[in-house]
PDB file of N, CA and C in Angstrom:
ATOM      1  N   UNK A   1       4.532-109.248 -35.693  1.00  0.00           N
ATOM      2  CA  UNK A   1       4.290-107.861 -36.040  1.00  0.00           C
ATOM      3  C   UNK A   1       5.534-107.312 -36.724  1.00  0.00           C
ATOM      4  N   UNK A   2       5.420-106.474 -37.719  1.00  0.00           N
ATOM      5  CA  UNK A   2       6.683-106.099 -38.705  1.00  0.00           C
ATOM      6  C   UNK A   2       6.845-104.639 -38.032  1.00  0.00           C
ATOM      7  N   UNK A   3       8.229-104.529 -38.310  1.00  0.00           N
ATOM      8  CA  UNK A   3       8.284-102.865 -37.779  1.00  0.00           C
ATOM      9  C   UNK A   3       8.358-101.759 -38.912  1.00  0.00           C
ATOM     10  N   UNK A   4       8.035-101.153 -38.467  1.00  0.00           N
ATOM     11  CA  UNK A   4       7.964-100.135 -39.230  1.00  0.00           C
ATOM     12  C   UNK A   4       9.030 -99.188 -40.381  1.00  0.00           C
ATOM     13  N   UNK A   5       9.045 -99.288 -41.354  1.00  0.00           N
ATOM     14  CA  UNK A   5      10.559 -99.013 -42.227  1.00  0.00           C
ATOM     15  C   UNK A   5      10.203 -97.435 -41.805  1.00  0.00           C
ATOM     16  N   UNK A   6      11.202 -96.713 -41.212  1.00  0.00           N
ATOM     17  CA  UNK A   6      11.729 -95.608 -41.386  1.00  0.00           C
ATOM     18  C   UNK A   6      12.323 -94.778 -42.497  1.00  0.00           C
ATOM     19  N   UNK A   7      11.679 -93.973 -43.538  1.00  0.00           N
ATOM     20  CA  UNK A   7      11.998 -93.575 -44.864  1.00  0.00           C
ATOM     21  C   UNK A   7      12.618 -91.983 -44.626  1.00  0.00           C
ATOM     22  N   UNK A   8      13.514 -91.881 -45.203  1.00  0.00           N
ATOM     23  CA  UNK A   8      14.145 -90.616 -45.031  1.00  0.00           C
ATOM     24  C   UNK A   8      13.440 -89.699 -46.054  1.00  0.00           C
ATOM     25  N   UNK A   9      12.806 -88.626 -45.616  1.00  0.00           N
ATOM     26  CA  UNK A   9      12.491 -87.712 -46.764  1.00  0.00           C
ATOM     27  C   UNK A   9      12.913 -87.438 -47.859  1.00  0.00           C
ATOM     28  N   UNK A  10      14.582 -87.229 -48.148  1.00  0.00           N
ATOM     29  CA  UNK A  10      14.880 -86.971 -49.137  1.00  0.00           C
ATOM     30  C   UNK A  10      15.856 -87.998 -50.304  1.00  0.00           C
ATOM     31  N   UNK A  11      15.248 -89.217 -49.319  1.00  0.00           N
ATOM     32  CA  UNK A  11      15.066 -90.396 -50.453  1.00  0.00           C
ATOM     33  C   UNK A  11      14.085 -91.098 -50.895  1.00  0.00           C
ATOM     34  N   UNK A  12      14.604 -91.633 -52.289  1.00  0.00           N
ATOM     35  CA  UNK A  12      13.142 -92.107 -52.603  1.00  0.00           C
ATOM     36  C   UNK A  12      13.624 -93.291 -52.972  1.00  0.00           C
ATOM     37  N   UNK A  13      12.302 -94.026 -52.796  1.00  0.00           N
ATOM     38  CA  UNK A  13      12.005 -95.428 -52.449  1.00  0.00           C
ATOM     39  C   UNK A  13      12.791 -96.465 -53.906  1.00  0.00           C
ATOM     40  N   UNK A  14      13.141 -97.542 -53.672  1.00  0.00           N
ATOM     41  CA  UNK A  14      13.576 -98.422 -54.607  1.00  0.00           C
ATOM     42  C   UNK A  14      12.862 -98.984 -55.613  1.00  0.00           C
ATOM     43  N   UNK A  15      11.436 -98.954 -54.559  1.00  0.00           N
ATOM     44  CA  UNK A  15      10.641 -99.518 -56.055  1.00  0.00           C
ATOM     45  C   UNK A  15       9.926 -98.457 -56.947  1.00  0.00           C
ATOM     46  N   UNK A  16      10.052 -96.999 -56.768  1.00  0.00           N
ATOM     47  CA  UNK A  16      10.165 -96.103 -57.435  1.00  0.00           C
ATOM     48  C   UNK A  16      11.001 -96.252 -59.087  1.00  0.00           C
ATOM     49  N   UNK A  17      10.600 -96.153 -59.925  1.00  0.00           N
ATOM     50  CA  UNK A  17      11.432 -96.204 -61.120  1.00  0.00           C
ATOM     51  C   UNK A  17      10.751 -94.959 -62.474  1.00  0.00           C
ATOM     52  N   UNK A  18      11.323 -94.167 -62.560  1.00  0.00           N
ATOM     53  CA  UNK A  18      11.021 -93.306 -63.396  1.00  0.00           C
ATOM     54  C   UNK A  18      12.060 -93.523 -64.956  1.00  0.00           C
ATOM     55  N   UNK A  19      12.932 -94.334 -64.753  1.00  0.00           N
ATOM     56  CA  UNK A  19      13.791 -94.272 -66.136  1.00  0.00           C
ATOM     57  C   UNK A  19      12.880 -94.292 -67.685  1.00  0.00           C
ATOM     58  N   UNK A  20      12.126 -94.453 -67.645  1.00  0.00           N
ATOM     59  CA  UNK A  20      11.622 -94.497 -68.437  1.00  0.00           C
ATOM     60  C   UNK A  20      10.728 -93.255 -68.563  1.00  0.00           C
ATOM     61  N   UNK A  21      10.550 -92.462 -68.202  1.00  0.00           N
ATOM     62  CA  UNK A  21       9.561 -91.460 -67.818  1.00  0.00           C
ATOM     63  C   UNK A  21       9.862 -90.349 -68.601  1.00  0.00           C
ATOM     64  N   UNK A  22       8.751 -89.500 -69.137  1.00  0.00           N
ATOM     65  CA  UNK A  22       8.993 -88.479 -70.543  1.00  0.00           C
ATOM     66  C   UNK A  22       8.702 -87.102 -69.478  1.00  0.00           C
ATOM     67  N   UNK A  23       9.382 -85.866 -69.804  1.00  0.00           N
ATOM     68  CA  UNK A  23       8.983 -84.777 -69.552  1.00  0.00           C
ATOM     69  C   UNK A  23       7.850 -84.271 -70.067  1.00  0.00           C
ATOM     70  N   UNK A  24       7.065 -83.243 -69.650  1.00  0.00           N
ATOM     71  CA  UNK A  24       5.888 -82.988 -69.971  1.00  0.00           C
ATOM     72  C   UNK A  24       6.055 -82.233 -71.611  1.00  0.00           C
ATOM     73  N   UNK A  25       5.491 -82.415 -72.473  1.00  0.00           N
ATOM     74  CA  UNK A  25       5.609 -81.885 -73.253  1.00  0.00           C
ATOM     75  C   UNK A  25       4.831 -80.537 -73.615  1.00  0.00           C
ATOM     76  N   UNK A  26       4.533 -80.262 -72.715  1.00  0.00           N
ATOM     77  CA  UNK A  26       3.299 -79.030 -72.801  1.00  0.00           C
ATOM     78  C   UNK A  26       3.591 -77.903 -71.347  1.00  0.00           C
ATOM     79  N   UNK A  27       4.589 -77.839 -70.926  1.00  0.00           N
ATOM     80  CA  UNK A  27       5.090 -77.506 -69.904  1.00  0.00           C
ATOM     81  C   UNK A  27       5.722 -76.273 -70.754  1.00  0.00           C
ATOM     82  N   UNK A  28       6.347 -76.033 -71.495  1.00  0.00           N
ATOM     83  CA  UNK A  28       6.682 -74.552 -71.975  1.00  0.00           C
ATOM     84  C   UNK A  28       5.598 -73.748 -72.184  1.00  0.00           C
ATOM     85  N   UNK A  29       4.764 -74.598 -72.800  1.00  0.00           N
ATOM     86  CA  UNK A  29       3.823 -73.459 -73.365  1.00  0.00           C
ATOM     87  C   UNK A  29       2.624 -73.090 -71.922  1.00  0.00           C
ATOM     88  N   UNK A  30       2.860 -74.217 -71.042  1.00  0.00           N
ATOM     89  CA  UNK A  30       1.932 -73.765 -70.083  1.00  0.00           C
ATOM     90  C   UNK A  30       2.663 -72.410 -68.724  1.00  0.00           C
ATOM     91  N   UNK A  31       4.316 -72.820 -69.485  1.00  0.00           N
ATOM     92  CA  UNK A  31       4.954 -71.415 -68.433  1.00  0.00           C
ATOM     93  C   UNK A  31       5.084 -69.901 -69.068  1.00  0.00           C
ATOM     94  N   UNK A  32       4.694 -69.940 -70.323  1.00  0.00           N
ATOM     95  CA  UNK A  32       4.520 -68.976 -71.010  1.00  0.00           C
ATOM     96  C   UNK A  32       3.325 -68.011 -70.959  1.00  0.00           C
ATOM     97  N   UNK A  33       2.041 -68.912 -70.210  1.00  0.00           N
ATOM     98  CA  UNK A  33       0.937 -68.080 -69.701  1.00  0.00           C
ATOM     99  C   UNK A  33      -0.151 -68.116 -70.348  1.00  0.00           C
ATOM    100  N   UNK A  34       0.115 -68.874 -71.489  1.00  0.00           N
ATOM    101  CA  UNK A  34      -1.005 -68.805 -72.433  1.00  0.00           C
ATOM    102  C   UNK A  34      -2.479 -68.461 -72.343  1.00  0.00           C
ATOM    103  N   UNK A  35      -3.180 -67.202 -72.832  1.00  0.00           N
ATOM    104  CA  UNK A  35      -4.087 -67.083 -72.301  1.00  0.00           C
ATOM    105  C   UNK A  35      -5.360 -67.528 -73.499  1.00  0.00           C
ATOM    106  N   UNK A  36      -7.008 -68.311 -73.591  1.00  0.00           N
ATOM    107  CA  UNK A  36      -7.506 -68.285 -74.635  1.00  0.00           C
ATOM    108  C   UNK A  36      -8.908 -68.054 -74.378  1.00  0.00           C
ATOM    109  N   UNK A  37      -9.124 -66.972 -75.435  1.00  0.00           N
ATOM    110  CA  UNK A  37     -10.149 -66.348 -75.665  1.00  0.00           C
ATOM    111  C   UNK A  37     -11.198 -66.637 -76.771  1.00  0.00           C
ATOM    112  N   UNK A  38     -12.309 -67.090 -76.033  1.00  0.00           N
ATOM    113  CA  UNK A  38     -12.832 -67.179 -77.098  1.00  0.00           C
ATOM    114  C   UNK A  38     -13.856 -65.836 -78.419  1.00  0.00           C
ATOM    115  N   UNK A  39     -14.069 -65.703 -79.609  1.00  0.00           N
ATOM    116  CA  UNK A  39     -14.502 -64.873 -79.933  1.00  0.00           C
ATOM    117  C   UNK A  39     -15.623 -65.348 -80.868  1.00  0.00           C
ATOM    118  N   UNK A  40     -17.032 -64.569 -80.566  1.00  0.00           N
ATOM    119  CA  UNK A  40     -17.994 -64.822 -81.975  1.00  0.00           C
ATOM    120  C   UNK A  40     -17.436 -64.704 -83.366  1.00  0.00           C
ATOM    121  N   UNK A  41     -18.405 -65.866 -84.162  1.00  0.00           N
ATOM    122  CA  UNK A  41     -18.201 -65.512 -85.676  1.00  0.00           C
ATOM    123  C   UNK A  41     -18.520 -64.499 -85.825  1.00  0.00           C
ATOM    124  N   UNK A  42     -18.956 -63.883 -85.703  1.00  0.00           N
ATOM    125  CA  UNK A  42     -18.845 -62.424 -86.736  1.00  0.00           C
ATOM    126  C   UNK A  42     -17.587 -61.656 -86.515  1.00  0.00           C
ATOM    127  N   UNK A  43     -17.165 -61.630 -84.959  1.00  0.00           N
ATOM    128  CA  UNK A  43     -16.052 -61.030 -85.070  1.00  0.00           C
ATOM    129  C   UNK A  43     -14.567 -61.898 -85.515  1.00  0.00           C
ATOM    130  N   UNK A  44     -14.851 -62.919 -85.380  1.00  0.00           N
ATOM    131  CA  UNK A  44     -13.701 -63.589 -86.433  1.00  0.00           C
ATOM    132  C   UNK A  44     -13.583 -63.185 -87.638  1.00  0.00           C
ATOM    133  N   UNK A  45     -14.580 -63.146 -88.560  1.00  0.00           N
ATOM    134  CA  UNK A  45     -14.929 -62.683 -89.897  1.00  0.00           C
ATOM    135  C   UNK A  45     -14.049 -61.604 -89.810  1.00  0.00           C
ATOM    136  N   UNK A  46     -14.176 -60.567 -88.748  1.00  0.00           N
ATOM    137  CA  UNK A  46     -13.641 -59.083 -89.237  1.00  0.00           C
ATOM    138  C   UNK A  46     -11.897 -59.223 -88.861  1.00  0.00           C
ATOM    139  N   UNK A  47     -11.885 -59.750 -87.786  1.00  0.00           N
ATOM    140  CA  UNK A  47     -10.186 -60.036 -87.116  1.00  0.00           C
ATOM    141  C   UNK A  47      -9.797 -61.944 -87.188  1.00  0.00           C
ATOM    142  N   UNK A  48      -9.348 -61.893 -88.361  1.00  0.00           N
ATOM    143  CA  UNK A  48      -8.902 -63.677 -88.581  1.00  0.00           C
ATOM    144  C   UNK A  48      -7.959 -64.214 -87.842  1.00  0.00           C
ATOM    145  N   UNK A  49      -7.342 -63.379 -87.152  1.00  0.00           N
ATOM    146  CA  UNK A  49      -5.728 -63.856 -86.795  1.00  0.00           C
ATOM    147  C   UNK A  49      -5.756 -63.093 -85.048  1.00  0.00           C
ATOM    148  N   UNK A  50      -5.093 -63.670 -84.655  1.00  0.00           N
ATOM    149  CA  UNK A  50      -4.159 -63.477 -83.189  1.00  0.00           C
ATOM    150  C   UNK A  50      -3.529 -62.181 -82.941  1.00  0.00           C
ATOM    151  N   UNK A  51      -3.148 -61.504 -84.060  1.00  0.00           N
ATOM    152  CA  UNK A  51      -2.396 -60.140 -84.295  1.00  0.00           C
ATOM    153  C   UNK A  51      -3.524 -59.200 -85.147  1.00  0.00           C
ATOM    154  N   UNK A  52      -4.121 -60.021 -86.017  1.00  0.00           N
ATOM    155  CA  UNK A  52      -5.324 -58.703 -85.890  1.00  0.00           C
ATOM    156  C   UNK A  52      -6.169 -58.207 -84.331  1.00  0.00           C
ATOM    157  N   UNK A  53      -6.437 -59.098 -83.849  1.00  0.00           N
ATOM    158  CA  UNK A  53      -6.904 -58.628 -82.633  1.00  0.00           C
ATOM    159  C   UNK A  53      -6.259 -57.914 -81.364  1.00  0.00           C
ATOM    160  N   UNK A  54      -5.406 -58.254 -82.027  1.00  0.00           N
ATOM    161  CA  UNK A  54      -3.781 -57.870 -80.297  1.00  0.00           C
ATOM    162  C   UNK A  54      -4.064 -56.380 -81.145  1.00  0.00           C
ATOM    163  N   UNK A  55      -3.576 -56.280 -82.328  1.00  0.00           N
ATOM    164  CA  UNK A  55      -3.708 -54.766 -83.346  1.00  0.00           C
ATOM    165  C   UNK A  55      -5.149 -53.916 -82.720  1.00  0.00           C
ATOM    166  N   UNK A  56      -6.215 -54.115 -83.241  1.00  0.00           N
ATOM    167  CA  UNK A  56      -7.198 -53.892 -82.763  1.00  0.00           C
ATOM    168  C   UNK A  56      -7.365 -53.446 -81.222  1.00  0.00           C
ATOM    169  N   UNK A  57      -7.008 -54.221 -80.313  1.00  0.00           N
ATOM    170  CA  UNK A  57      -6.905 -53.741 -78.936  1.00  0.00           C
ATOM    171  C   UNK A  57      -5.794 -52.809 -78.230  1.00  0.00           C
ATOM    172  N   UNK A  58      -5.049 -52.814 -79.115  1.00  0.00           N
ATOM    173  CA  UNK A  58      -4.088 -51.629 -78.803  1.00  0.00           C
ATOM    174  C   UNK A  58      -4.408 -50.588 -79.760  1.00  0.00           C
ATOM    175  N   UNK A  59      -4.751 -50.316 -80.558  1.00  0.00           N
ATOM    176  CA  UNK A  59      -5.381 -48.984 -80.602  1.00  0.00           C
ATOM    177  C   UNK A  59      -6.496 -48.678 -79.854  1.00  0.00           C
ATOM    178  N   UNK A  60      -7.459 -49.395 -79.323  1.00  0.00           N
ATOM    179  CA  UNK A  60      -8.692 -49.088 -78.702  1.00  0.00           C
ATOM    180  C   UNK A  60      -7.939 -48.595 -77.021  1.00  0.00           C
ATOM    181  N   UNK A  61      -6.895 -49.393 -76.833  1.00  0.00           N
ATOM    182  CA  UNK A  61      -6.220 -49.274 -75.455  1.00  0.00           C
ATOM    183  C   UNK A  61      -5.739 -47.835 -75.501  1.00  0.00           C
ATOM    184  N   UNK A  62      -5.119 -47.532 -76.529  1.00  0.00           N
ATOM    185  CA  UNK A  62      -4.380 -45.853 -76.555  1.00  0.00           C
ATOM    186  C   UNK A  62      -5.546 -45.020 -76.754  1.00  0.00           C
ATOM    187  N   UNK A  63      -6.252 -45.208 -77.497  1.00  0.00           N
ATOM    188  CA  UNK A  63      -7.809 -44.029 -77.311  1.00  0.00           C
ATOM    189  C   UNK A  63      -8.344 -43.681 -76.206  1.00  0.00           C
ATOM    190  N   UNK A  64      -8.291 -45.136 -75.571  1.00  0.00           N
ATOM    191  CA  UNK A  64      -8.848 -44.795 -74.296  1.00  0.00           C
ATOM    192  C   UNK A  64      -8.093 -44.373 -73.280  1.00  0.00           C
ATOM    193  N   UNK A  65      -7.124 -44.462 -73.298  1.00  0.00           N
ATOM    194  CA  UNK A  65      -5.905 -43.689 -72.661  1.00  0.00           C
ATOM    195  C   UNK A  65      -5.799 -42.391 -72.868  1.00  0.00           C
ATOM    196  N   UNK A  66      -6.087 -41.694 -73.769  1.00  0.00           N
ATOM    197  CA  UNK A  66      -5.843 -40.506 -74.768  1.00  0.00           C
ATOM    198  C   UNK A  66      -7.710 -39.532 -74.221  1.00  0.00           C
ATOM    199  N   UNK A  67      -7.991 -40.454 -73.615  1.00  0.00           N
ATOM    200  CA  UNK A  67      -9.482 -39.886 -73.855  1.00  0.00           C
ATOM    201  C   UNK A  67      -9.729 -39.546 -72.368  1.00  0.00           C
ATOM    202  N   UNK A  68      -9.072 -40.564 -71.338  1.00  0.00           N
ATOM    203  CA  UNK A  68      -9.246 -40.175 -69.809  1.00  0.00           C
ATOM    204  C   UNK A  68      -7.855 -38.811 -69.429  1.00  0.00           C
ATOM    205  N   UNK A  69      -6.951 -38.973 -70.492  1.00  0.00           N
ATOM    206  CA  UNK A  69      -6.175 -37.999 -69.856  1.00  0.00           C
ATOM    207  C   UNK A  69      -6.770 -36.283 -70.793  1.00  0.00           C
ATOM    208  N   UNK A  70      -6.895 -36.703 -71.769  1.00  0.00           N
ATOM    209  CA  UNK A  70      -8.086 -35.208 -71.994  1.00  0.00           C
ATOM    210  C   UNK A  70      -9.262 -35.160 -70.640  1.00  0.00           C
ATOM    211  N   UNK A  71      -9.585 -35.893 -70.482  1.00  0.00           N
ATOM    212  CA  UNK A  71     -10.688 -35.765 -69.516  1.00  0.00           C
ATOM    213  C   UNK A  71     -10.343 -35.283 -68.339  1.00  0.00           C
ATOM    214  N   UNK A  72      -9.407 -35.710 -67.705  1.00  0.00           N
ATOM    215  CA  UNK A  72      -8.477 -35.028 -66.623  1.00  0.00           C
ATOM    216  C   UNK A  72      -8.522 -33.795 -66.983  1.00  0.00           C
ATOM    217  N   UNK A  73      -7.377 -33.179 -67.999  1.00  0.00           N
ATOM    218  CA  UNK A  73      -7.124 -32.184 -68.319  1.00  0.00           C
ATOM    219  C   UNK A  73      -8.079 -31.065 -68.355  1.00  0.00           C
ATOM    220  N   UNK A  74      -9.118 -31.297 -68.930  1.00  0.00           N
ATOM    221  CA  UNK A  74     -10.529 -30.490 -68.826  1.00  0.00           C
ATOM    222  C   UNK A  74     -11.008 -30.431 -67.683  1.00  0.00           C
ATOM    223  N   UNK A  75     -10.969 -31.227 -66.666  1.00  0.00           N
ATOM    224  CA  UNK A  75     -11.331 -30.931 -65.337  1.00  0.00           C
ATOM    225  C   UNK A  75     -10.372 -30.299 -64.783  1.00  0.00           C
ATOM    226  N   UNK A  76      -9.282 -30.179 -64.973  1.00  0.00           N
ATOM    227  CA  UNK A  76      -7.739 -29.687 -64.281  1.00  0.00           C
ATOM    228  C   UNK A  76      -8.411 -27.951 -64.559  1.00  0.00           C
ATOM    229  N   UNK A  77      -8.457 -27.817 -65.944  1.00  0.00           N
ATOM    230  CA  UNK A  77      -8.734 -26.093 -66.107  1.00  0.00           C
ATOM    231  C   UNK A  77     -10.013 -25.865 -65.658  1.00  0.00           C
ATOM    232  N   UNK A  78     -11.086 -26.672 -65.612  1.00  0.00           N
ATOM    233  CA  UNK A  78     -12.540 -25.963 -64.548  1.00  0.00           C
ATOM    234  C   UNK A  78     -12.648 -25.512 -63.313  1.00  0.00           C
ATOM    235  N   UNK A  79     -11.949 -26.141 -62.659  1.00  0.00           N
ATOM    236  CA  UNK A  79     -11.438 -25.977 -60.735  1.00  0.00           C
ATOM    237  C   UNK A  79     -10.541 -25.206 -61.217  1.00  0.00           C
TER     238      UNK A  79
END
């Protein structure tokens, strides 16, 4: 009966060999958050690019921002 090798946790084993071993190459862009959306053709047609659409949603974002705090406001002077 063989006994049992006792391995220390914070070593690693000999026949372990990583020298050769590549970093991930997709590891920046996956800590960066990347998020992807997909969009219909038609609305591609109108927004071609990554920054037309970021454009596009930040004005729709401030309208609508602009539109709940009027809305407040008009309820603020009824009460």
């Amino acid at each position: 009966m063989k006994k049992a090798v006792k391995i220390d946790a914070d070593e690693m084993r000999a026949e372990y060999d990583f020298s050769s071993g590549v970093r991930n190459p997709y590891a920046a862009r996956f800590a960066k958050g990347t998020n992807l959306v997909l969009i219909e053709p038609e609305l591609f047609r109108a927004f071609p690019s990554a920054e037309a659409v970021n454009e596009a949603l930040r004005i729709l974002l401030k309208a609508a921002v602009q539109a709940v705090k009027a809305k407040s406001q008009r309820q603020a002077k009824a009460s």
